[in-house]
Protein backbone atom coordinates (compact mmCIF):
# COMPACT_ATOMS: atom_id res chain seq x y z
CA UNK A 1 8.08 -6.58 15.20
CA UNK A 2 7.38 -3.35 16.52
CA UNK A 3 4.57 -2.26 18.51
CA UNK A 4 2.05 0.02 16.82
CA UNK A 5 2.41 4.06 17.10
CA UNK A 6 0.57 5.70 14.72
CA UNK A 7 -3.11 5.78 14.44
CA UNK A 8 -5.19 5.08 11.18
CA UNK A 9 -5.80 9.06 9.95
CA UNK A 10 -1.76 9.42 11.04
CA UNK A 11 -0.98 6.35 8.69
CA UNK A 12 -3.26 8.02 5.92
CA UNK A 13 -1.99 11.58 6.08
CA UNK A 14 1.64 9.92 5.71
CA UNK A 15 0.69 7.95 2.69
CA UNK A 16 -1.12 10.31 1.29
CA UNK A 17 2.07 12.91 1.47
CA UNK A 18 4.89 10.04 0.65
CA UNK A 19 2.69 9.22 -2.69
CA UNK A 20 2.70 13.36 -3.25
CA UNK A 21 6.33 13.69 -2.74
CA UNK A 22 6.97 10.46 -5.01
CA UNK A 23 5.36 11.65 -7.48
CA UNK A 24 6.75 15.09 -7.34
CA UNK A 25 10.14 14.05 -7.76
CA UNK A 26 8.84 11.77 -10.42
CA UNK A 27 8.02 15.08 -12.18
CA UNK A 28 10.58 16.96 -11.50
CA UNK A 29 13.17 14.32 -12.62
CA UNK A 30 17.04 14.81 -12.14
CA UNK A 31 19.18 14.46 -8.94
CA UNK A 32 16.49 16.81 -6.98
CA UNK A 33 13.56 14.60 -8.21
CA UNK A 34 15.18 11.25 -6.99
CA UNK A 35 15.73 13.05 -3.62
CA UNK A 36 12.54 13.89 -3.24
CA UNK A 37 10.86 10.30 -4.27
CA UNK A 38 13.48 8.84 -2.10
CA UNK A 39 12.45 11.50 1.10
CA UNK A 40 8.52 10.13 -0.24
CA UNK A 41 9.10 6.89 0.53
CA UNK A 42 9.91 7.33 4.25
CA UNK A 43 6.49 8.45 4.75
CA UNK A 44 4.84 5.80 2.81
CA UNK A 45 7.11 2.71 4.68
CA UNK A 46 6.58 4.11 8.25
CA UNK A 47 2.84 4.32 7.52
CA UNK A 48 2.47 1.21 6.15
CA UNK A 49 3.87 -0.63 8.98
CA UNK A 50 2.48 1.83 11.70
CA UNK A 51 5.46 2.88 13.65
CA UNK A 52 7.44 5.55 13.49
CA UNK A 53 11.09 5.75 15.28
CA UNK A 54 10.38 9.56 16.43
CA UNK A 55 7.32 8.86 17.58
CA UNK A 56 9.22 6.36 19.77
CA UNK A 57 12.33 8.05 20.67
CA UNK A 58 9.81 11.25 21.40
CA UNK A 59 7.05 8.80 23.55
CA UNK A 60 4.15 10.21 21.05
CA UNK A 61 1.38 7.33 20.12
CA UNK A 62 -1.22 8.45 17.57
CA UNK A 63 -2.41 5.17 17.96
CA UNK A 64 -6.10 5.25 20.42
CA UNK A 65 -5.37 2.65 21.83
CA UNK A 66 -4.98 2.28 26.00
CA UNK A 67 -2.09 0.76 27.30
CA UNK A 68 -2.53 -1.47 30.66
């Protein structure tokens, strides 16, 4: 769908922070805590399918790998 942009320890610091800001809006609960699970899963989606839009609007590729 969309070529790769984000390398593997990019894709596991944003999982890692989109499952900390999910559950910190789990905790804190309320209209707050929904915004910040719903901010978490941004995170956790762009990592999971390894491309993020800024990275492509900006030219930035986390990635490793070399493009011919």
């Amino acid at each position: 769908m969309f070529p790769p942009n984000e390398g593997d320890f990019d894709r596991g610091i944003r999982i890692f922070v989109g499952f900390a800001l999910l559950l910190t809006g789990l905790v804190v609960g309320g209209n707050a805590g929904l915004i910040i699970a719903g901010l978490g899963l941004i995170p956790i989606l762009t990592g999971a399918i390894g491309w993020c839009p800024f990275y492509s609007l900006f030219h930035i590729d986390t990635c490793g790998l070399k493009k011919t």
